[in-house]
Structure formats: C-alpha cells, structure tokens
Protein backbone atom coordinates (compact mmCIF):
# COMPACT_ATOMS: atom_id res chain seq x y z
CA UNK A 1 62.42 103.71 47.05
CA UNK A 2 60.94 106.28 49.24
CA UNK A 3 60.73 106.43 53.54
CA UNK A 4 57.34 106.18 53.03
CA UNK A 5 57.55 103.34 51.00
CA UNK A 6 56.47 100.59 54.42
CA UNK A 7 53.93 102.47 55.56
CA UNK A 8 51.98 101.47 51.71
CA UNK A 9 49.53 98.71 52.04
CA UNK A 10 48.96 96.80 49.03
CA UNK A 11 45.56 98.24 49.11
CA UNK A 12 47.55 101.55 48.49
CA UNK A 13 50.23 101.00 45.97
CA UNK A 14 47.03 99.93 43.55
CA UNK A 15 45.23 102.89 44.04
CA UNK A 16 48.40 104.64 43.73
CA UNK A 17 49.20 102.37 40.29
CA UNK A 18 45.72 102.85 38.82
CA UNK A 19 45.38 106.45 40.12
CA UNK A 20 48.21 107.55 38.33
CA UNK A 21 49.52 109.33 41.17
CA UNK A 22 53.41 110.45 41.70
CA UNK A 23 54.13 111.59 38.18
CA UNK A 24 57.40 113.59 38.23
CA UNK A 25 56.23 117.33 38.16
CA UNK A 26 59.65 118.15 36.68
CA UNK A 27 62.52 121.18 37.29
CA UNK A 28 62.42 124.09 35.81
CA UNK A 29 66.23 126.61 34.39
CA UNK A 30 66.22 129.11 37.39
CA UNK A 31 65.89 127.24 40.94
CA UNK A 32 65.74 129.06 44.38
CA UNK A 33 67.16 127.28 47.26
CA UNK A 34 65.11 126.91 50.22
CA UNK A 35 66.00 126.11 54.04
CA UNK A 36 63.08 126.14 55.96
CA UNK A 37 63.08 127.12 59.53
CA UNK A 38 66.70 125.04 60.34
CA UNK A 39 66.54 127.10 63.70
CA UNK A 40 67.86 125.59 67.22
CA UNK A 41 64.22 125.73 68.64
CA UNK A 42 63.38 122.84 65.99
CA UNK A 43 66.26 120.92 65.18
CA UNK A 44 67.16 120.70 68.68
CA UNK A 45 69.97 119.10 70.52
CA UNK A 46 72.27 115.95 68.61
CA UNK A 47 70.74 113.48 70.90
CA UNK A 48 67.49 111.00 70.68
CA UNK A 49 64.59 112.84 70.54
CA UNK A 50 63.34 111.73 74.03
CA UNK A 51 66.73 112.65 75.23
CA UNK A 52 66.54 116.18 74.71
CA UNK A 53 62.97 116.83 74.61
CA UNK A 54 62.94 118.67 78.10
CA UNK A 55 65.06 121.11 77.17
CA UNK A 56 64.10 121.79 73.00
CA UNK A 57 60.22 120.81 73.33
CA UNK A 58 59.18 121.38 69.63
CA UNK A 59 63.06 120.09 68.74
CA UNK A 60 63.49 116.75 66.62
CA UNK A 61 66.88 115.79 68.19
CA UNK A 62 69.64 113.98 66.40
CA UNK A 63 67.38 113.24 62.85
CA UNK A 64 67.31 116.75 61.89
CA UNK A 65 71.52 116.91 62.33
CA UNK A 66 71.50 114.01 60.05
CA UNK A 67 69.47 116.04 57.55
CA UNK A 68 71.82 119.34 58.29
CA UNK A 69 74.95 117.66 57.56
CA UNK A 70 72.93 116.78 54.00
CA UNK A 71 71.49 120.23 53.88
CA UNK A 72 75.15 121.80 54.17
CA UNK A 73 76.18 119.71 50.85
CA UNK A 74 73.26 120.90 48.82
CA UNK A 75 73.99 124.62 50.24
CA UNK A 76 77.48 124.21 49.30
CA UNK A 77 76.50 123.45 45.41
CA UNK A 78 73.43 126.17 45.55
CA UNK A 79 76.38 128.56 46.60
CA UNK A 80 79.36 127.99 43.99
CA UNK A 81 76.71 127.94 41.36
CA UNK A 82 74.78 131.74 42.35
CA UNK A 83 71.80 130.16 43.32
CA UNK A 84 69.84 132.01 45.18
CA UNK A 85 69.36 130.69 48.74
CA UNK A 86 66.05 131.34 51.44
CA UNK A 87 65.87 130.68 54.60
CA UNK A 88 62.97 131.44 56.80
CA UNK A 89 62.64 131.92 60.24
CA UNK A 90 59.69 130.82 62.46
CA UNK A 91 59.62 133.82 65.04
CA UNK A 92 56.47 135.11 67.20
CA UNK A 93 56.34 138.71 67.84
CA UNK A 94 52.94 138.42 69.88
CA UNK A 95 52.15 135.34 71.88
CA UNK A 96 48.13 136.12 71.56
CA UNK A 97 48.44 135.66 67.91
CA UNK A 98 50.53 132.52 68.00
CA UNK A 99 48.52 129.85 66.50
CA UNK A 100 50.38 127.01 67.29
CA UNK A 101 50.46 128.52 71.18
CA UNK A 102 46.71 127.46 71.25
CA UNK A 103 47.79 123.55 70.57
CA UNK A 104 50.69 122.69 72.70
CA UNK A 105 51.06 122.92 76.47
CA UNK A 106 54.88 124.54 76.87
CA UNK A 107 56.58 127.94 77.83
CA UNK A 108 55.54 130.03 74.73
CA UNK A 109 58.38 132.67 75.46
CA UNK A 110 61.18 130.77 73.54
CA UNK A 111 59.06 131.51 70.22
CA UNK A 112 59.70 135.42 70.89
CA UNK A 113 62.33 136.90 68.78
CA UNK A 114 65.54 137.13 70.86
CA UNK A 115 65.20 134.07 72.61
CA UNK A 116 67.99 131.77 71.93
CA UNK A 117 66.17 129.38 69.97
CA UNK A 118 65.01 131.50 67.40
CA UNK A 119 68.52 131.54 66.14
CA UNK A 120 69.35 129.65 62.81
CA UNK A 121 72.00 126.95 63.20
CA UNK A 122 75.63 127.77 63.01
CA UNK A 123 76.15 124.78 61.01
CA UNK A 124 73.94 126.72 58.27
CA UNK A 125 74.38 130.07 59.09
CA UNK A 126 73.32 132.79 56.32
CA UNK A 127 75.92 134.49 54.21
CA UNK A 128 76.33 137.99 53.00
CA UNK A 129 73.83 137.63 50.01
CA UNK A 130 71.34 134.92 51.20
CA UNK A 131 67.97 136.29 52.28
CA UNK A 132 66.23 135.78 55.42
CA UNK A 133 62.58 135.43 55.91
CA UNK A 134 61.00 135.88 59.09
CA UNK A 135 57.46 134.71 59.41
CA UNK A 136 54.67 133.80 62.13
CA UNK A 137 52.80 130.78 60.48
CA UNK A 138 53.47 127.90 58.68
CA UNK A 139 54.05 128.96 55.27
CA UNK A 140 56.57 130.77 53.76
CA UNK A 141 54.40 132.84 51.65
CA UNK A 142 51.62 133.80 54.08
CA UNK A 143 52.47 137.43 54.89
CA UNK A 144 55.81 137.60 53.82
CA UNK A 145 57.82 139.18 50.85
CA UNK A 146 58.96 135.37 49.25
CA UNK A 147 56.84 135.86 46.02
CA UNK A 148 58.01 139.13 45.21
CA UNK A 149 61.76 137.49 45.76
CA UNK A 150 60.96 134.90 43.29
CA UNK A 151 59.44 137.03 40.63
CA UNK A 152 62.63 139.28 40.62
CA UNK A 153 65.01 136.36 40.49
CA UNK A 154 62.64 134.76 37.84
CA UNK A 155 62.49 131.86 39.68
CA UNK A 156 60.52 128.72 37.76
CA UNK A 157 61.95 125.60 40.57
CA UNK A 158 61.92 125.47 44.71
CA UNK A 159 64.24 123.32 45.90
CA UNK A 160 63.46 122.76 49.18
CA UNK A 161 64.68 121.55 52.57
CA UNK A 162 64.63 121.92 56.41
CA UNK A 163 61.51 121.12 58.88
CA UNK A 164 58.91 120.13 59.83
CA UNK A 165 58.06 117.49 57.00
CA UNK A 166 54.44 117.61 57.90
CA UNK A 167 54.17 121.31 58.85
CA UNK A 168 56.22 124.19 57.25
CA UNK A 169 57.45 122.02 55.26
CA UNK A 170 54.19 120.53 53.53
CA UNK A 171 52.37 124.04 53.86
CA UNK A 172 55.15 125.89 51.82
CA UNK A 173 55.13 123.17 49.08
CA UNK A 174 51.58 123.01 48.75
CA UNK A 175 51.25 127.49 48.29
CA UNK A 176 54.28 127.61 45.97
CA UNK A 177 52.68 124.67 43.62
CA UNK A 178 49.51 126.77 43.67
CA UNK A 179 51.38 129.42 42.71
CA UNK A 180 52.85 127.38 39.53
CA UNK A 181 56.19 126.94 41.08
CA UNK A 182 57.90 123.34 40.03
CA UNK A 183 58.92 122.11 43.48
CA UNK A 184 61.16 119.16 44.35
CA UNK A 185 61.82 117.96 48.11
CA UNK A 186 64.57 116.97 49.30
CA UNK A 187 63.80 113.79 51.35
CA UNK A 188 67.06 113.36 53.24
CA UNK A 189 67.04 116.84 54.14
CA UNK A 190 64.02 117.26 56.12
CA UNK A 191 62.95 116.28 59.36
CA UNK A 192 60.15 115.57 61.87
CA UNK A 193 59.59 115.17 64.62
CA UNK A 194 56.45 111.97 64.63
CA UNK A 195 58.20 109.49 61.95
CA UNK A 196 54.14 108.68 60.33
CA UNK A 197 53.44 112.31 60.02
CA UNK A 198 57.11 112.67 57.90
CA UNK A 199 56.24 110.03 56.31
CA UNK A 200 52.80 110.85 55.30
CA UNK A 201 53.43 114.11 54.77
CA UNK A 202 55.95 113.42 52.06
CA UNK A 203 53.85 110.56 50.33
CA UNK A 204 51.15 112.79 49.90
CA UNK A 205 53.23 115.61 48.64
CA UNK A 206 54.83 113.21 46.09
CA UNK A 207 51.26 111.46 45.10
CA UNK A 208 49.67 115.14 44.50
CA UNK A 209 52.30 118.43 44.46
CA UNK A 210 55.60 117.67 44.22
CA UNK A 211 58.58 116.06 42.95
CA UNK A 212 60.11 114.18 46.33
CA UNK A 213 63.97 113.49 45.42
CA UNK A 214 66.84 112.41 47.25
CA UNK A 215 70.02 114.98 48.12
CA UNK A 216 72.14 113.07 45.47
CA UNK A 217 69.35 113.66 43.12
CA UNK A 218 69.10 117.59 44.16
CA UNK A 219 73.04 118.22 44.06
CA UNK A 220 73.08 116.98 40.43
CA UNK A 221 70.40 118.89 39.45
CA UNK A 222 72.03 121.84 40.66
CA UNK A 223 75.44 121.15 39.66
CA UNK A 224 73.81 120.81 35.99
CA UNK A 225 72.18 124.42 36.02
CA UNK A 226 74.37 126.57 33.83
C-alpha cells in the first residue's frame, strides 16, 4: 500500500495493471544518502500547516517533523554503516534570478543566504564528514558539484529523502535516473506541502523512475550493505 493508493480510480489501477507500470527499478552495492533541502524555511514550525503559515510561508508545518523524526532513523543507519550522506540546501544569492520569486506573492528576503530560514534543522544537523550542497533551483544536480561526488564515491543507489515531494524532491529523482542512478524514495520521509501534489508526485515517480519504499524498507536495505 502506497499514500497514493485513494487517489487511484479504477480507471487507473487498469491502466496501471495492463501498462505494466511500477516495476521495482532495484538497489544497487554503493548507496548515497540524500536529505533534500530539510531547512527551517520548508519544514516549518511543529504545528498545522494553517497554523504556522504566517510566519514559515513556503513551510509544511507539523507533516514534515513527522517525516524528520523518520529521516533521523534512516540517518542514524546511513551513519554507523559509512554511508555517505548529502544534504542540499535551497539558498538564493540573487533575488532577480530566483525562479520560484516570479510564482509566489511573499517577502523574497528569507530565501537569501543568512536569513534564518536557510538554516538546516538542528534535529538533522550535518556532521564532520557529510557534504553540503547549496543550490538555487530545484534539482540537486543543476549547477552543482553532486555528480562529480557520486562518481568519486562510486555511487550506483540514491536513497533519498526530505521535501518537497512534488518539487525538489521529484526534480532530483527524475535527473539522477537519467543519469542511470537506481533511486528509491523514501515515502515516510518526505513531505509537502498540497497532500494531491505529494501524492501525485510520488505515484508518478513510482509508475515511471523510481523505486518508492517505506523507511522500514530503506533502514534494512542499508543495514544489509556490507
């Protein structure tokens, strides 16, 4: 069973049935931990979305904790077993090329780097070792040094987690798959802040890229790399 599971009309589980879609893309021996964007400007405050929506606009509220807490137990694994571990950062250094300025309606300064929500979450704050990505659009690849990080850890298998489901989230699975990384996400550990657009964005990732798997599923995978 997957969250998207009720949004399915019959309609759609046949065309999903005689499509052949969702075949397990499989893990690969050498997997890279990734924790995408878990910053305060996103996650947001532990509260209801609505609740706290005044004071972290682009946040998803108390969801994205939920996911954290799950987040911290894959980390924990990825960490005792030498796994390498990303996180990126979503950080503007120039508000005239901001392209997600140009869709919302809200102060653009807490985007800038400094600004308090730019910070990553002390709940999963970086350790000596882990490497830190920043980067301006939705991807992690687009203009940043993640490839060349994978192709000197000889990395075969993203494991990925953090927010937004239907933004970074979607956008980073979709590059590293056309790259011919194996990808799995991690379904309880990422977050939106619309629940159709998490949902959709994670059916379509599982009919077409990825391998969608719960943090259970994840942890044991790690715990079994050697």
């Amino acid at each position: 069973m997957h969250i998207f599971d009720d949004i399915l009309t019959t309609v759609d589980r046949e065309v999903i049935r005689r499509g052949g879609y969702g075949k397990s893309r499989g893990l690969g021996e050498h997997p890279v931990l990734m924790i995408i964007d878990p910053q305060y400007n996103y996650a947001g405050a532990d509260r209801p979305i609505l609740d706290q929506i005044n004071e972290w606009p682009s946040g998803v509220g108390e969801s994205s904790w939920r996911a954290i807490e799950r987040i911290r137990g894959v980390l924990t694994v990825s960490r005792r077993k030498n796994i390498p571990i990303v996180y990126t950062r979503q950080i503007q250094t120039n508000i005239e090329f901001n392209g997600f300025a140009a869709k919302t309606d809200r102060e653009q300064s807490r985007y800038l780097e400094g600004a308090r929500g730019t910070k990553i979450v002390d709940e999963l704050a970086p350790e000596k070792g882990d490497q830190v990505i920043s980067k301006c659009y939705s991807s992690a690849f687009y203009g940043t040094p993640l490839l060349s990080f994978l192709i000197k850890w000889r990395a075969d298998t993203l494991i990925v987690t953090g927010g937004t489901s239907s933004g970074c989230i979607r956008a980073t699975c979709v590059d590293a798959v056309t790259r011919n990384f194996n990808v799995a996400v991690v379904e309880d550990c990422v977050y939106d802040r619309i629940s159709v657009s998490h949902k959709a964005a994670l059916l379509d990732l599982w009919m077409k890229y990825c391998d969608v798997v719960t943090s259970e599923e994840a942890i044991r995978y790690l715990e079994s790399i050697p």
